[in-house]
Protein backbone atom coordinates (compact mmCIF):
# COMPACT_ATOMS: atom_id res chain seq x y z
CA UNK A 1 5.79 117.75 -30.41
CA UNK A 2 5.32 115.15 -27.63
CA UNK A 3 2.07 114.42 -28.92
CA UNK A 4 3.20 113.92 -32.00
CA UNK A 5 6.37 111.65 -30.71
CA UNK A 6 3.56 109.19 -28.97
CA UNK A 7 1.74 109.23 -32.23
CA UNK A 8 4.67 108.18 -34.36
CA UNK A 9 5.70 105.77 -31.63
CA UNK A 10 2.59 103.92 -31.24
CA UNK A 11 1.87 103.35 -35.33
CA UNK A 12 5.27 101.80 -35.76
CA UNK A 13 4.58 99.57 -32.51
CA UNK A 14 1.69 98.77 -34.35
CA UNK A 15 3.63 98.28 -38.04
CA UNK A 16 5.99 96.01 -35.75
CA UNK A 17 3.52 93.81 -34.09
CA UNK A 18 1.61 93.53 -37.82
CA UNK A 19 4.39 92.98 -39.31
CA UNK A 20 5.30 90.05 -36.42
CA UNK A 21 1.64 88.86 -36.81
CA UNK A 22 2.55 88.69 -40.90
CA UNK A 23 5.79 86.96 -40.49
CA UNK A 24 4.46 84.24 -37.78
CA UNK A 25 1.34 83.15 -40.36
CA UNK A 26 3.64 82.86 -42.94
CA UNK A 27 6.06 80.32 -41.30
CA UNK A 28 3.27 78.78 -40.19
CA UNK A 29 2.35 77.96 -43.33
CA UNK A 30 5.63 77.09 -45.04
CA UNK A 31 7.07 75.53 -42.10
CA UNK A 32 6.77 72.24 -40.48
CA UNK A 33 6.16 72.62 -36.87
CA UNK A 34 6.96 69.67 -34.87
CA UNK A 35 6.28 69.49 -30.60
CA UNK A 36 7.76 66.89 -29.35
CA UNK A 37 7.51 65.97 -25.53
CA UNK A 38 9.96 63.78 -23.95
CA UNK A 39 8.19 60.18 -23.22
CA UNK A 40 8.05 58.96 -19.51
CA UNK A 41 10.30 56.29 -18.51
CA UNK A 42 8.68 52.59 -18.60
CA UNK A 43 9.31 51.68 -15.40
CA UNK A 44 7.06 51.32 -12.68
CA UNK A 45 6.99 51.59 -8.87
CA UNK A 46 6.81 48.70 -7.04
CA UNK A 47 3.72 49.01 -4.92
CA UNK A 48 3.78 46.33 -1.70
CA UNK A 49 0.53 43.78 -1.36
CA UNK A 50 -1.53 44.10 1.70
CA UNK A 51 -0.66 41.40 3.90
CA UNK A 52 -2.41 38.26 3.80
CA UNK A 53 -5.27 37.35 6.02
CA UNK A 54 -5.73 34.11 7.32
CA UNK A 55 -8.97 32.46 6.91
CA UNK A 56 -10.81 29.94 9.17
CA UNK A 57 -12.76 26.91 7.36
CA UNK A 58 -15.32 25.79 9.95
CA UNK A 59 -15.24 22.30 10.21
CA UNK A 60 -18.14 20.16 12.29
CA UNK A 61 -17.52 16.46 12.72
CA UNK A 62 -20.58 14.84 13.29
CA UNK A 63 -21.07 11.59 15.09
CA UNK A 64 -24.85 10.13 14.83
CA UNK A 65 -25.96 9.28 18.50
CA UNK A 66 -28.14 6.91 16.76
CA UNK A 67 -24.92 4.83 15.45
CA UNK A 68 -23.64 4.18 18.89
CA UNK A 69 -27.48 3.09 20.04
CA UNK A 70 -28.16 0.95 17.32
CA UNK A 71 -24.46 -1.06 18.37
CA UNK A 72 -24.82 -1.00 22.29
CA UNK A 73 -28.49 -2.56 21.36
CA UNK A 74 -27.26 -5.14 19.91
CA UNK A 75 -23.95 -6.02 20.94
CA UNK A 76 -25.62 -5.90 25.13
CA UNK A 77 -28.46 -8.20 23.79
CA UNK A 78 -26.17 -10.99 22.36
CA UNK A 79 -24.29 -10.58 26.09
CA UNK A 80 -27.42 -11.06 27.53
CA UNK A 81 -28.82 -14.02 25.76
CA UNK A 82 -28.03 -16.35 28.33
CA UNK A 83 -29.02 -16.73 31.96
CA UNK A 84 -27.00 -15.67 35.27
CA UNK A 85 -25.99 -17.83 37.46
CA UNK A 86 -25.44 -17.11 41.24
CA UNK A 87 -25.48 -18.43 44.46
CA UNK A 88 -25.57 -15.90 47.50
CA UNK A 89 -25.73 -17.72 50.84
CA UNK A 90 -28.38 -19.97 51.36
CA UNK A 91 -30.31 -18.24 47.76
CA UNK A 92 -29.15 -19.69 44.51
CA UNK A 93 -31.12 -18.12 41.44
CA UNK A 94 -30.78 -17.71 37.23
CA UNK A 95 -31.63 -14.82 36.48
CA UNK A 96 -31.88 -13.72 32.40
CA UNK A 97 -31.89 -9.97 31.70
CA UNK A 98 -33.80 -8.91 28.73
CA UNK A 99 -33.40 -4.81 27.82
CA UNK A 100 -35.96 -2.94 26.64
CA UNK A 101 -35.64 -0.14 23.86
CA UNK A 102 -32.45 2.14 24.66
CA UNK A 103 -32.66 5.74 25.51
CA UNK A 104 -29.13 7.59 23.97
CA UNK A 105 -29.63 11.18 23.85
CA UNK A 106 -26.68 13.89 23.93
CA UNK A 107 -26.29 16.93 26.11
CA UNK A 108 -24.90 21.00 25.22
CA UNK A 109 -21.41 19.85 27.28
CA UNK A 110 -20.84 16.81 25.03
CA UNK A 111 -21.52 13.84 27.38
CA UNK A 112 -23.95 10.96 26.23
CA UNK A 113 -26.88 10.31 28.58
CA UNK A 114 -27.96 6.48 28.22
CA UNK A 115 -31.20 4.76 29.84
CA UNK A 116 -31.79 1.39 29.27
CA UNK A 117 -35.10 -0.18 31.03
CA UNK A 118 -34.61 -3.93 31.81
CA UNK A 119 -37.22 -6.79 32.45
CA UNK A 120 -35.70 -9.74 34.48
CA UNK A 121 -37.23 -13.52 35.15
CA UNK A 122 -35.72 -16.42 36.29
CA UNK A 123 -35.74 -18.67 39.28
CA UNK A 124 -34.76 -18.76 42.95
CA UNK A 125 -33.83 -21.37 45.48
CA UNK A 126 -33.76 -21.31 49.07
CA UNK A 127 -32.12 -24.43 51.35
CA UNK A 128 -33.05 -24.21 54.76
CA UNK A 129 -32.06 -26.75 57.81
CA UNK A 130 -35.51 -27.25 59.78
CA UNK A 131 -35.59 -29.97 62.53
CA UNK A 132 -32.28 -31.23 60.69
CA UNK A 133 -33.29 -31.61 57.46
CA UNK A 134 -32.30 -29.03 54.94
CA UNK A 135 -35.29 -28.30 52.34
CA UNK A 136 -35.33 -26.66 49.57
CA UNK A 137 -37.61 -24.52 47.39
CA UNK A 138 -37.90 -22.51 43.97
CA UNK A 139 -40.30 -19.66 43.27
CA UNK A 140 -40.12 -18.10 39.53
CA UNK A 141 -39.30 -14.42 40.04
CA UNK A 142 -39.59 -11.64 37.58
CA UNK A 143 -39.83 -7.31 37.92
CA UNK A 144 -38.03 -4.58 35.81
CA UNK A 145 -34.93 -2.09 36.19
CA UNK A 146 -33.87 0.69 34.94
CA UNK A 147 -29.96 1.25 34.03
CA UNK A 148 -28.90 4.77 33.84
CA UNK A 149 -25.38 5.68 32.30
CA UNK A 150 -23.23 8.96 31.73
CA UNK A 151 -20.93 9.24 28.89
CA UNK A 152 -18.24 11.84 29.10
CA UNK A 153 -15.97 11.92 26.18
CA UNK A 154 -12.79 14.34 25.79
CA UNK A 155 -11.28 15.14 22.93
CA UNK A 156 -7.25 15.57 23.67
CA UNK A 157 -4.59 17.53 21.55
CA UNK A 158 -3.05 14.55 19.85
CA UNK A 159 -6.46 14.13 18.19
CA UNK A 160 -7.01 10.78 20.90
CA UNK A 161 -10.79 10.37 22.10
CA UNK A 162 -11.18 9.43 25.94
CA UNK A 163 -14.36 8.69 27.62
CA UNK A 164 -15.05 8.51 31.36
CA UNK A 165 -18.51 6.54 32.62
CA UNK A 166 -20.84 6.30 35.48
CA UNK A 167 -23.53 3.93 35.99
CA UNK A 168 -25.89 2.74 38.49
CA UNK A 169 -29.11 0.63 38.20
CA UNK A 170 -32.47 0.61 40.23
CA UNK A 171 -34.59 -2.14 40.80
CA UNK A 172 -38.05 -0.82 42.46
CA UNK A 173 -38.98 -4.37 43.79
CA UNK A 174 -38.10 -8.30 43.83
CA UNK A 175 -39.59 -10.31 46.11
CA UNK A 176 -40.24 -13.94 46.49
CA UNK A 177 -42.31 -16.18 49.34
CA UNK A 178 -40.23 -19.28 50.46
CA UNK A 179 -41.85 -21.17 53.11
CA UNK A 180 -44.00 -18.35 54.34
CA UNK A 181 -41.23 -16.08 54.44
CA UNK A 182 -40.48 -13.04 52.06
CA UNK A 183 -37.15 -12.28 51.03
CA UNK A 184 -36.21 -9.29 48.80
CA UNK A 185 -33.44 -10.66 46.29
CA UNK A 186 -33.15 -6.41 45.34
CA UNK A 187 -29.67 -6.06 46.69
CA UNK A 188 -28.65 -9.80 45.40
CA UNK A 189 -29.76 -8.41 41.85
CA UNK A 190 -28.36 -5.10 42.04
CA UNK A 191 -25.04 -6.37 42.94
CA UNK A 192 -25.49 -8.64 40.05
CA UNK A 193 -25.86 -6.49 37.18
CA UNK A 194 -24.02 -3.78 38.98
CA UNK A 195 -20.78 -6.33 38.91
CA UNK A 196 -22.01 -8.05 35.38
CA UNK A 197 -24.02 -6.31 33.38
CA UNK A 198 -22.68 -2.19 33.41
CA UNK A 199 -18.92 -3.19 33.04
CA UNK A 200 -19.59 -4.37 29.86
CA UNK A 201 -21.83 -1.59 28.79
CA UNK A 202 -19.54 0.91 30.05
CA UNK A 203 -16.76 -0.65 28.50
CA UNK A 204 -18.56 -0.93 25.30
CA UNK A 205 -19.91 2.38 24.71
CA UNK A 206 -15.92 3.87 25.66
CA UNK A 207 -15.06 1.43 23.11
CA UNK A 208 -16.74 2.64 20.44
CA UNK A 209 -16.35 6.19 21.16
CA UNK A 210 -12.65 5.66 21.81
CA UNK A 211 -12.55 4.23 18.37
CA UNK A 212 -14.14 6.66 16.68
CA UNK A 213 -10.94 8.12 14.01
CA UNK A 214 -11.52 11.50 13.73
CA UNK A 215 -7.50 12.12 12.81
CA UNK A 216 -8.03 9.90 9.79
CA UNK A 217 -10.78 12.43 8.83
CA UNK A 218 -9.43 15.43 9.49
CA UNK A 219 -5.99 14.56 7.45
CA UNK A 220 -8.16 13.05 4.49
CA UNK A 221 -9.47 17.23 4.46
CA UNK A 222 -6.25 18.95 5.34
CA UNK A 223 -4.74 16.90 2.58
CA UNK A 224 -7.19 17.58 0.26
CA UNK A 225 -7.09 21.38 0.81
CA UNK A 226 -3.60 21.68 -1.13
CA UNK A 227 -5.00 20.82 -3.89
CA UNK A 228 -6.03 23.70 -6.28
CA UNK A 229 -9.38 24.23 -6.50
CA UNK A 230 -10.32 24.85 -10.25
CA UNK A 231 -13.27 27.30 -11.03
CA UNK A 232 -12.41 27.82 -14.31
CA UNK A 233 -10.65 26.18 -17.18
CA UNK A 234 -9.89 29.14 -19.51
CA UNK A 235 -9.02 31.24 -18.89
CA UNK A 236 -7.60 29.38 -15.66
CA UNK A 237 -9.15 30.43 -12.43
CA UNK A 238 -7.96 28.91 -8.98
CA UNK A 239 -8.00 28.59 -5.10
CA UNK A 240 -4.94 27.80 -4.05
CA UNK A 241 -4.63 27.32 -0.01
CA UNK A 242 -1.72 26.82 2.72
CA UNK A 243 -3.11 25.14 5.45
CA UNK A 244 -1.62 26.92 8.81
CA UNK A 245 -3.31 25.26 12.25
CA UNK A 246 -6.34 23.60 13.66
CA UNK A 247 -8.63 25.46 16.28
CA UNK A 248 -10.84 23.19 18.43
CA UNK A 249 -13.89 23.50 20.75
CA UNK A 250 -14.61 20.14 22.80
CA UNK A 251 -17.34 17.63 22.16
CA UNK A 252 -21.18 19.01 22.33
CA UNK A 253 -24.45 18.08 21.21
CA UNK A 254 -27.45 18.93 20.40
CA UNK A 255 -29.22 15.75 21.26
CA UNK A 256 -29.23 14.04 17.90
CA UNK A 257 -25.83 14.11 17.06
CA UNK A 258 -21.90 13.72 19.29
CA UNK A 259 -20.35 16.88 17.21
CA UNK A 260 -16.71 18.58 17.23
CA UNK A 261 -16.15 22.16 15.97
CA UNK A 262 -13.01 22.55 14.29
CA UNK A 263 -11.87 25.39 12.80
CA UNK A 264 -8.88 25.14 9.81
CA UNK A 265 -7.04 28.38 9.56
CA UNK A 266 -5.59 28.68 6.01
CA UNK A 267 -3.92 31.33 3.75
CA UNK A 268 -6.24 31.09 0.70
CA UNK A 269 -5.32 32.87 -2.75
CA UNK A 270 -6.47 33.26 -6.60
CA UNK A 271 -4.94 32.55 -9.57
CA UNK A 272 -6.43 34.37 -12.28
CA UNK A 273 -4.56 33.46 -16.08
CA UNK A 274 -0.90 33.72 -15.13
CA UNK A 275 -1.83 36.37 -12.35
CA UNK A 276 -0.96 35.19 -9.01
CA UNK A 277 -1.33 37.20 -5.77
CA UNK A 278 2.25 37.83 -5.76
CA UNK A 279 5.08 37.43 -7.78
CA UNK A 280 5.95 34.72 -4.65
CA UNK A 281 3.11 32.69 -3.48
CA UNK A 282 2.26 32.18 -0.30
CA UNK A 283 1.37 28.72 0.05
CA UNK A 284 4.33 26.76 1.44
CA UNK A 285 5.00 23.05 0.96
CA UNK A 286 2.65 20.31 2.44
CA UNK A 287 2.42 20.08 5.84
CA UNK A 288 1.18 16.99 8.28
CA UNK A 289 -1.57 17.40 10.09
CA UNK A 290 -0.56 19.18 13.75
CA UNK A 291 -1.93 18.91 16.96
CA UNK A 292 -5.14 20.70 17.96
CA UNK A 293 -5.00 23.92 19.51
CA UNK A 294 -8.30 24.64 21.80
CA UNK A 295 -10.25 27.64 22.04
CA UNK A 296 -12.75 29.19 23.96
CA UNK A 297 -14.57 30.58 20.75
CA UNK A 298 -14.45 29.61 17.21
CA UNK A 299 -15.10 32.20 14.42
CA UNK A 300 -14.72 31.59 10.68
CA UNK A 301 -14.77 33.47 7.52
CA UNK A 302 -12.13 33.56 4.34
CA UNK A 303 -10.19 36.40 2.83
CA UNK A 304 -9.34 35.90 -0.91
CA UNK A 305 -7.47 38.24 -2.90
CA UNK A 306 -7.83 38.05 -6.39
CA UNK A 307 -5.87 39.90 -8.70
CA UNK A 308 -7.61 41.09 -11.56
CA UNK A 309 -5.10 42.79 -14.28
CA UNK A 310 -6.09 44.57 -17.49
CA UNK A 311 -3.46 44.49 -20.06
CA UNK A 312 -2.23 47.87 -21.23
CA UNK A 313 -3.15 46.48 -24.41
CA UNK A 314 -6.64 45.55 -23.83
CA UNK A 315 -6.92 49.68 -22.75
CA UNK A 316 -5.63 50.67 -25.98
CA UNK A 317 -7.98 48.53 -27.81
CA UNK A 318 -10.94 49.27 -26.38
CA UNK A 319 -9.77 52.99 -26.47
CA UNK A 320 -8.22 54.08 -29.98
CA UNK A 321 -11.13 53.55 -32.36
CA UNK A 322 -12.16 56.48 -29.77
CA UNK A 323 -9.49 58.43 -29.69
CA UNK A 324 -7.54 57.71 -33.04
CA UNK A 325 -9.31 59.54 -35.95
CA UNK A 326 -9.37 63.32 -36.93
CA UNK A 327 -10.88 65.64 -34.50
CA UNK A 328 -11.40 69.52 -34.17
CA UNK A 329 -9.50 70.43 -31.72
CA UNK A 330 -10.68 74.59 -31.23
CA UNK A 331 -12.02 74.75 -34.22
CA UNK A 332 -8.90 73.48 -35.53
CA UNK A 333 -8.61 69.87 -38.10
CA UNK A 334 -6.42 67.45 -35.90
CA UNK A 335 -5.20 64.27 -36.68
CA UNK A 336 -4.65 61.81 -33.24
CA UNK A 337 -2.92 58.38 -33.72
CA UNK A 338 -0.28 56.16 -32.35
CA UNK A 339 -2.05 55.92 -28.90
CA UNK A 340 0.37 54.26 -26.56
CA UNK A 341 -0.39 52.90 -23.12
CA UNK A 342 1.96 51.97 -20.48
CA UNK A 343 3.36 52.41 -16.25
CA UNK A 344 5.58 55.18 -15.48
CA UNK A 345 6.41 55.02 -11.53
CA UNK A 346 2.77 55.09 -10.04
CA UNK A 347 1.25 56.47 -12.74
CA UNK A 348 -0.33 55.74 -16.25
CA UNK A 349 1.36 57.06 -19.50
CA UNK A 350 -0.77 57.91 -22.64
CA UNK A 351 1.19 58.62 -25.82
CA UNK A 352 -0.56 60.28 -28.77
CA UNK A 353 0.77 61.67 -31.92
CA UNK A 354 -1.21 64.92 -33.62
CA UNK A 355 -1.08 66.42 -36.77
CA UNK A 356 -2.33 69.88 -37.27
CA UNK A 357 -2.08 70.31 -41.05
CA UNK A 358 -3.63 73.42 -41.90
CA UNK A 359 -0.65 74.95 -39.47
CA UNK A 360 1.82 72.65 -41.15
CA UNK A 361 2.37 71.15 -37.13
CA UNK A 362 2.90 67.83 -35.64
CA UNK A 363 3.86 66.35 -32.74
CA UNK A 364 4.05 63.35 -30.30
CA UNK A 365 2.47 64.34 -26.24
CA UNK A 366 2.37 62.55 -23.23
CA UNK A 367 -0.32 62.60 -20.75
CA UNK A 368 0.39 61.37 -17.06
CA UNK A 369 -2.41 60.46 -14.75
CA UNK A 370 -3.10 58.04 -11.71
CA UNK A 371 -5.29 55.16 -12.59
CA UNK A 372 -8.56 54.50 -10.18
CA UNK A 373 -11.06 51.84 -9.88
CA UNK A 374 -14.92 53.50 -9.60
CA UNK A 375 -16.55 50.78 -7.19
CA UNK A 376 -20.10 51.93 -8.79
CA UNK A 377 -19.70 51.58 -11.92
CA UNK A 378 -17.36 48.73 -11.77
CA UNK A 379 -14.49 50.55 -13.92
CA UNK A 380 -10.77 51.58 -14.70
CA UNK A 381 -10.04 55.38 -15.72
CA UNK A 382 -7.71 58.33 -15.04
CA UNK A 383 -9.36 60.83 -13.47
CA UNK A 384 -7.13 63.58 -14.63
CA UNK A 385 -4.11 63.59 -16.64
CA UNK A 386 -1.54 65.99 -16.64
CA UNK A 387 0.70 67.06 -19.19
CA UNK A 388 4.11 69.11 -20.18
CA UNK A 389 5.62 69.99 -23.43
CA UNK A 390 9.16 71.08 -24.11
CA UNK A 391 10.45 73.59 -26.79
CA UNK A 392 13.63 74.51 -28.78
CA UNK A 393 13.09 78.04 -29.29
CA UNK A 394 10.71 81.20 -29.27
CA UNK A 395 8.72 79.99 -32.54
CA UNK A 396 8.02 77.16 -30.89
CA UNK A 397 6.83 78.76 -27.45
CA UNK A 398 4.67 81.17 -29.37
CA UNK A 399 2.82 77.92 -31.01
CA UNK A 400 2.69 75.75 -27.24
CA UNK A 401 0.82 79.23 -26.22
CA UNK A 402 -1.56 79.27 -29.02
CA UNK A 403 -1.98 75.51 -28.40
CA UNK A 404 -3.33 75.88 -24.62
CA UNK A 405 -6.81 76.04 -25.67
CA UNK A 406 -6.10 73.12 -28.14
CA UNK A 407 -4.39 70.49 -25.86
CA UNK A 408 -6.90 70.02 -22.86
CA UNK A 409 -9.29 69.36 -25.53
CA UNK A 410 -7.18 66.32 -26.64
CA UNK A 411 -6.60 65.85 -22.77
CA UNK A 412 -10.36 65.56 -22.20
CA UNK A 413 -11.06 63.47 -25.11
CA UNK A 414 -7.99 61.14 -23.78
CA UNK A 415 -9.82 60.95 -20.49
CA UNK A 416 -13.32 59.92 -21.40
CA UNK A 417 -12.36 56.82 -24.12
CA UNK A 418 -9.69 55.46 -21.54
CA UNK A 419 -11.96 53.70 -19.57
CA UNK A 420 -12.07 49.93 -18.80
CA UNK A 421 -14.95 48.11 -17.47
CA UNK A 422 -14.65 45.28 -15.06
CA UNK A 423 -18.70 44.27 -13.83
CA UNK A 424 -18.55 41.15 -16.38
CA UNK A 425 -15.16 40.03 -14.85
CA UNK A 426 -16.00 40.36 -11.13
CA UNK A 427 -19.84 39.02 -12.04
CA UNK A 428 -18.05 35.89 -13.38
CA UNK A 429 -15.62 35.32 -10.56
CA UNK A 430 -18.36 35.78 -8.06
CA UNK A 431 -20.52 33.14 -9.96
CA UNK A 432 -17.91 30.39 -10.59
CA UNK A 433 -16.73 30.70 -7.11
CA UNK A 434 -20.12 30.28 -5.73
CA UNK A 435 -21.48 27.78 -7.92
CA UNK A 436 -18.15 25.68 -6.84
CA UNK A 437 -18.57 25.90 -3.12
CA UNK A 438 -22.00 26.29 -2.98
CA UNK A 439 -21.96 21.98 -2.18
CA UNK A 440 -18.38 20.74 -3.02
CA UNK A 441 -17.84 16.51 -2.09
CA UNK A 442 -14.58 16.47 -1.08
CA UNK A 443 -13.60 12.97 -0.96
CA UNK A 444 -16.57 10.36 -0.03
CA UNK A 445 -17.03 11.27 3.98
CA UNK A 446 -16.81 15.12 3.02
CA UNK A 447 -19.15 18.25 2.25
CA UNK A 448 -17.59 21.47 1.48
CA UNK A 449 -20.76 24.95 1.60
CA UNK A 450 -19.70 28.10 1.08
CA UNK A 451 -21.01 31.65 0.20
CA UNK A 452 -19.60 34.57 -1.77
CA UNK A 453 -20.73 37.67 0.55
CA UNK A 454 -18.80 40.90 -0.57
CA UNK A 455 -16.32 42.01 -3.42
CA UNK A 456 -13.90 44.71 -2.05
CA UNK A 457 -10.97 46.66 -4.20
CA UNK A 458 -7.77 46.83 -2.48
CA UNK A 459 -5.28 49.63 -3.72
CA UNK A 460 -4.91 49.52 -7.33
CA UNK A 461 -1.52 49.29 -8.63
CA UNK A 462 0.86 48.95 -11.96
CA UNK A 463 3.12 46.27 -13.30
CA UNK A 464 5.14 46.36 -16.47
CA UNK A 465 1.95 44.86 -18.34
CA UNK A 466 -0.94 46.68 -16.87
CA UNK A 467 -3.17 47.62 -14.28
CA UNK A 468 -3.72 45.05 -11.54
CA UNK A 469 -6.44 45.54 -8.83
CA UNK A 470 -6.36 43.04 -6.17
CA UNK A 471 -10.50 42.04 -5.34
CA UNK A 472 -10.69 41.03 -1.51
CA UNK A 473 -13.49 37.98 -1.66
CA UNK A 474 -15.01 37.73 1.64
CA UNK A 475 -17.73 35.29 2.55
CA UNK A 476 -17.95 31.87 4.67
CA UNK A 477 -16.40 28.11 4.46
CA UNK A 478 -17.76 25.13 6.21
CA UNK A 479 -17.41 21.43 5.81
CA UNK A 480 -18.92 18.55 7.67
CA UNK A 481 -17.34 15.56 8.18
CA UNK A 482 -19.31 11.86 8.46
CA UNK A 483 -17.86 10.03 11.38
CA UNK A 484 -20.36 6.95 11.01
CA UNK A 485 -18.32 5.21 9.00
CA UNK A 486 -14.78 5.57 11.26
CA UNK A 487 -15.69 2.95 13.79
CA UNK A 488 -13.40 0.25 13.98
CA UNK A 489 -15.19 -3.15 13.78
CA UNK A 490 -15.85 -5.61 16.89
């Protein structure tokens, strides 16, 4: 009898689960099914920048050696185109100093050696009283020197050039035979251009270097560098920079030249379209130039962030030809269209809407999923979205459990077309940056080189209108600076 309970018990589970089976495919196919998922809210999380980094423009002012030579030449030969006078004692003499070719030639600590050979000739005359009679006598009397002088010029914090000098000369031998005597007219000549002659080279060498207007310079670039820097006209690319201080080494050489190392420190950013780094820029209003600030050791290098943002738009475009046409979904004839991109909190939304028509189903489902940025290949994707759907009543559940093996298909489709590539964006920005500070004239005294080194992601992020990944440019700014041309005139 118990056998024969189970028996009976089992075959009308069986009728009950057939007839279950029976009623579920026929309301499948005379009703319409719809699955509808609740949609994310469209707003997104505000993700904070990484703080700017300031970068440091090396800046070498350049002062040819050859310059100040060229002037000392010829300003201490039109000094010395007349004869000395000069009576010493019982010797009276005119003596005419005629310099040879100038030796200028800078040291590693900055100061200026100078050598400047001299050939003198002239005349001397001796009175002497013998038996009461004072007689006189000239001998012609000629022999060479050499003029040695050390230039040591300081650059101060108010941008003011002093110079300190010292000078000595040597005269080997001058001699002359009056009467049958010899008298040495060394120390008379010594004394001579030694009160004379090196005043007025000293003077005019600290002169000239005193003059020299490197503040003029400097402002003419520090000026210059709030202006945007245009790399390209559309869509509109710029360098936009807030000068912050000036870094300084003093005065050095390296034989040819009188140089200064400067170094500008600057916030620099990008303006891609109407991206900016921020929704607030950084760069302040315009500054004057300050005071110099010295340092042992000068580095340099820039930090640029540029914000590259692709449009939720420009996703959907490139992805629904993709993901918008019929599909078999598990062997099942589905329908996708409608795909809708945008931020919810830290993550990206995808809306699609299905239609299963041979089981009479529709429906609209989300997929949530955190963007990234693949550094090899240079892209935008989700690597895995996630999603939920919500459900009135058993009917319902019965069809979200048939449709697990249906919906991470539609997932994985999602997944693979939503991808953005970025290589011919960043290729461009890399090119028009370098080919526009590769040599850059700024103004007619200034050079601007520069080099694009590395491309970096920062943290990728959302706004209201896409994805924005800020690209750290990192690579070096220099500029030299003609001083030639800042002497004031004599």
């Amino acid at each position: 009898m118990r056998k024969q309970t189970k028996i009976i018990v089992g075959v009308a589970s069986v009728s009950v689960v057939l007839i279950f089976i029976t009623l579920f495919l026929i309301m499948l196919r005379d009703s319409d099914l719809t699955i509808e998922a609740p949609a994310p809210p469209r707003e997104v999380t505000p993700v904070p920048l990484p703080p700017p980094i300031p970068s440091t423009i090396a800046v070498k002012a350049n002062l040819p050696i050859q310059d100040v030579k060229k002037l000392t030449e010829a300003t201490l030969k039109d000094y010395l185109s007349k004869p000395i006078q000069r009576k010493d004692g019982a010797v009276e003499f005119a003596i005419k100093l005629t310099p040879d070719t100038l030796t200028m030639t800078g040291r590693a600590d900055g100061t200026v050696s100078v050598s400047i050979p001299f050939k003198f000739s002239g005349w001397a005359r001796v009175s002497k009283k013998i038996l009461g009679q004072t007689i006189q006598q000239s001998e012609n009397i000629e022999g060479n020197a050499i003029t040695s002088l050390t230039l040591t010029p300081t650059l101060n914090s108010d941008w003011r050039i002093t110079a300190k000098t010292t000078s000595d000369i040597s005269i080997q031998k001058a001699e002359i035979e009056i009467l049958g005597i010899t008298i040495s007219v060394r120390r008379i000549l010594t004394e001579l251009t030694r009160e004379t002659v090196l005043p007025k080279l000293e003077d005019l060498i600290v002169e000239y270097i005193t003059n020299i207007d490197v503040k003029t310079r400097v402002a003419g670039l520090w000026t210059k560098l709030y202006e945007p820097i245009v790399l390209n006209q559309e869509p509109p690319i710029s360098l936009v920079m807030e000068p912050l201080e000036i870094l300084a080494q003093q005065l050095s050489s390296d034989g040819q030249m009188l140089s200064l190392s400067l170094g500008i420190k600057t916030y620099i950013q990008a303006n891609i379209g109407n991206t900016s780094t921020d929704s607030s820029t950084h760069v302040g209003p315009r500054a004057n130039l300050p005071n110099i600030r010295f340092v042992d050791t000068l580095g340099s290098g820039y930090h640029i962030i540029a914000p590259i943002e692709v449009t939720y738009t420009a996703i959907e475009s490139l992805a629904k030809p993709h993901v918008e046409k019929p599909q078999k979904l598990k062997g099942i004839n589905t329908i996708v269209e409608n795909l809708t991109l945008y931020g919810s909190g830290v993550q990206l939304a995808a809306g699609v809407r299905f239609r299963m028509p041979s089981l009479g189903a529709d429906g609209q489902l989300y997929l949530l999923g955190t963007p990234v940025y693949d550094t090899t290949t240079m892209t935008v994707s989700v690597a895995e979205f996630d999603y939920a759907l919500t459900t009135q009543n058993l009917l319902l559940d019965i069809v979200q459990a048939t449709g697990e093996g249906i919906f991470p298909n539609l997932r994985t489709t999602v997944e693979e077309k939503l991808v953005f590539p970025l290589e011919t964006q960043l290729t461009t920005l890399r090119k028009q940056l370098s080919d526009v500070i590769a040599e850059r004239p700024i103004g007619s005294y200034v050079v601007l080189h520069g080099t694009v080194d590395t491309i970096t992601p920062e943290a990728l992020y959302l706004t209201q209108a896409g994805v924005r990944i800020p690209f750290r440019l990192e690579g070096n700014l220099a500029c030299e600076i003609n001083l030639s041309s800042s002497q004031v005139p004599h």
